[in-house]
C-alpha atoms as a PDB file:
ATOM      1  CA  UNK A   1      -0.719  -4.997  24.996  1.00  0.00           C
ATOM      2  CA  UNK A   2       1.773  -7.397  25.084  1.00  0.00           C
ATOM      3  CA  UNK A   3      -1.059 -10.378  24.856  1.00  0.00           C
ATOM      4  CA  UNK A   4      -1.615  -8.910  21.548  1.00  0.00           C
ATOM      5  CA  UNK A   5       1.772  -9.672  19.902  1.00  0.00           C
ATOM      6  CA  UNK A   6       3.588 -12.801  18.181  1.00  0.00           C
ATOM      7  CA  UNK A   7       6.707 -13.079  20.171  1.00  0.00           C
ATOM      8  CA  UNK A   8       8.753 -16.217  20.149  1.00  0.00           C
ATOM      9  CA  UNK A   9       9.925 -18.228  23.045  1.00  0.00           C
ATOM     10  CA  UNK A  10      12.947 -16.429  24.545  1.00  0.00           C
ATOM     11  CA  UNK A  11      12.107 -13.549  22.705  1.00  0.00           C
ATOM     12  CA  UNK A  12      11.175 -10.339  25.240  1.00  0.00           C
ATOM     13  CA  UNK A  13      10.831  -6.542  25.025  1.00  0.00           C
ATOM     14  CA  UNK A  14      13.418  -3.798  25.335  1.00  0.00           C
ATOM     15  CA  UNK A  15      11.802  -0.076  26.187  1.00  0.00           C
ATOM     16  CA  UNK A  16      13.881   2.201  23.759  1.00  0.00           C
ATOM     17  CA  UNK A  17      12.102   5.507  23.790  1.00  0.00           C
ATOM     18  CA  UNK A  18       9.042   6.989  24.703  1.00  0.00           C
ATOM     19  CA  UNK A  19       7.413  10.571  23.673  1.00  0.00           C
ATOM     20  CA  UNK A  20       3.888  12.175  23.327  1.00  0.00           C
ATOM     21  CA  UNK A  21       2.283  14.208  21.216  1.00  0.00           C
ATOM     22  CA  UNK A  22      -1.087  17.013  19.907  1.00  0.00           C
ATOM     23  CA  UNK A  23      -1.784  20.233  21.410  1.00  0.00           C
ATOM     24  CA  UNK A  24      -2.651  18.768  24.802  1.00  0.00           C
ATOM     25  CA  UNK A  25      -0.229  15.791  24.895  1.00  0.00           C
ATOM     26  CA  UNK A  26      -3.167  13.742  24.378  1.00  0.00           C
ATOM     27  CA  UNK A  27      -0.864  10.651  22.781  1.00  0.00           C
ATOM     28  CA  UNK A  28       1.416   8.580  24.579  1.00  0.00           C
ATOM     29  CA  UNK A  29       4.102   6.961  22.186  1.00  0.00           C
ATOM     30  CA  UNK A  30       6.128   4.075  23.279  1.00  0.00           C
ATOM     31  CA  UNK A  31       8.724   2.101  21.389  1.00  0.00           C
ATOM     32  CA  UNK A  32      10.298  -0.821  21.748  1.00  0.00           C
ATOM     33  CA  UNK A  33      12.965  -3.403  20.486  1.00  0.00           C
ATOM     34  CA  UNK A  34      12.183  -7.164  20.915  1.00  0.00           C
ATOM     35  CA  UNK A  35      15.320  -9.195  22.035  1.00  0.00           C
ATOM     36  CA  UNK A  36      15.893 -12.302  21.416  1.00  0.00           C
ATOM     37  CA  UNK A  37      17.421 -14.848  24.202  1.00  0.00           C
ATOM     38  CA  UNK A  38      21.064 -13.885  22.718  1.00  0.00           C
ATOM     39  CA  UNK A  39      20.645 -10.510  22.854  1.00  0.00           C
ATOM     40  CA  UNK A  40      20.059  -9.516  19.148  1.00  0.00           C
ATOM     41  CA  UNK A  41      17.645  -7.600  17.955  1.00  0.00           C
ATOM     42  CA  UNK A  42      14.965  -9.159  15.695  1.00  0.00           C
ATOM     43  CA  UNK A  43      12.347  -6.305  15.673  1.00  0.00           C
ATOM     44  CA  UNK A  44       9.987  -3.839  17.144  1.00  0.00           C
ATOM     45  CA  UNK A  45       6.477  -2.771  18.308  1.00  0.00           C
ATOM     46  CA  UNK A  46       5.336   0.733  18.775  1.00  0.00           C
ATOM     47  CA  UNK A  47       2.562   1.216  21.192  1.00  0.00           C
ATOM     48  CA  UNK A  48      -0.113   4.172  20.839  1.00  0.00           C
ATOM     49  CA  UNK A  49      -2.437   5.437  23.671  1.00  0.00           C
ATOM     50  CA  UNK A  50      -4.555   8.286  22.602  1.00  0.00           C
ATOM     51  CA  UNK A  51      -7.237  10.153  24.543  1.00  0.00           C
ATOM     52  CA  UNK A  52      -9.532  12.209  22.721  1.00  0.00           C
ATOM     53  CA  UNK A  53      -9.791  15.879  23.830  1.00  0.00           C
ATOM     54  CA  UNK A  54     -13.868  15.855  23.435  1.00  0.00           C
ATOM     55  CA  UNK A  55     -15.376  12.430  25.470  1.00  0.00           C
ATOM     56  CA  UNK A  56     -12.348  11.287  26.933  1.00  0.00           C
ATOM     57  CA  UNK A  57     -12.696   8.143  24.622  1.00  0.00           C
ATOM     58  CA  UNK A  58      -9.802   6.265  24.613  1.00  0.00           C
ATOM     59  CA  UNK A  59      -8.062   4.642  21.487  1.00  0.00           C
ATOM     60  CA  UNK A  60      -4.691   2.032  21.769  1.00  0.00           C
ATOM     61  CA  UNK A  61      -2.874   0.626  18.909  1.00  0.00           C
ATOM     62  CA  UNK A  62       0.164  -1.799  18.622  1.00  0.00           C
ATOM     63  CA  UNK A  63       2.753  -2.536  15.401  1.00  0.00           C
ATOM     64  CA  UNK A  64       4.836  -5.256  15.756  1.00  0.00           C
ATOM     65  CA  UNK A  65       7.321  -5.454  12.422  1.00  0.00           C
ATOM     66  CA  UNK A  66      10.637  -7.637  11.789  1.00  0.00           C
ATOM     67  CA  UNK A  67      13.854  -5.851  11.021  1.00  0.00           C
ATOM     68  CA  UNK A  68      12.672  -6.030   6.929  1.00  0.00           C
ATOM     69  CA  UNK A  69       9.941  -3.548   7.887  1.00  0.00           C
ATOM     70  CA  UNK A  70       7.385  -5.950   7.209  1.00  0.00           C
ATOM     71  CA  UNK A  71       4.379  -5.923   9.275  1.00  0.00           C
ATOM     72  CA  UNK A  72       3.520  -8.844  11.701  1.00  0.00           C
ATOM     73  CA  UNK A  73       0.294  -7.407  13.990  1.00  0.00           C
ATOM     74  CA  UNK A  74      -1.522  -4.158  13.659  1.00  0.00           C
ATOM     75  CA  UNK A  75      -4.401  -4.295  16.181  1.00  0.00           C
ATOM     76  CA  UNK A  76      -6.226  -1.499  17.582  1.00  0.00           C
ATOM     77  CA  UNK A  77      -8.774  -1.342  20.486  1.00  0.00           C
END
């Protein structure tokens, strides 16, 4: 996942929260802040793992957006 973002150098990820969702907890939500080398932070990601209920197919997707709420990668696999 995290070959799949545009992080600066210095710039790393912070775990903030995590939660799951659907009937059968079939999605796995985690959030994150990304810090840079002071300390601040200059935006997030939110990673999605979903497992379908029928055919155990298996769906990921990661949003990376700066603190304006603008979007910077959207990528699904």
């Amino acid at each position: 996942m995290k070959s799949r973002l545009k992080l600066k150098d210095g710039e790393e990820l912070k775990r903030i929260s995590s939660r799951t969702k659907g009937f059968m907890e079939e999605t796995d939500i985690i959030e994150y802040h990304i810090v840079n080398s002071a300390g601040e932070v200059v935006g997030t990601v939110t990673h999605t793992d979903h497992t379908a209920v029928r055919g155990f197919k298996r769906t990921q997707t990661v949003e990376q957006k700066d603190l304006a709420g603008n979007t910077i990668v959207s990528d699904s696999w």
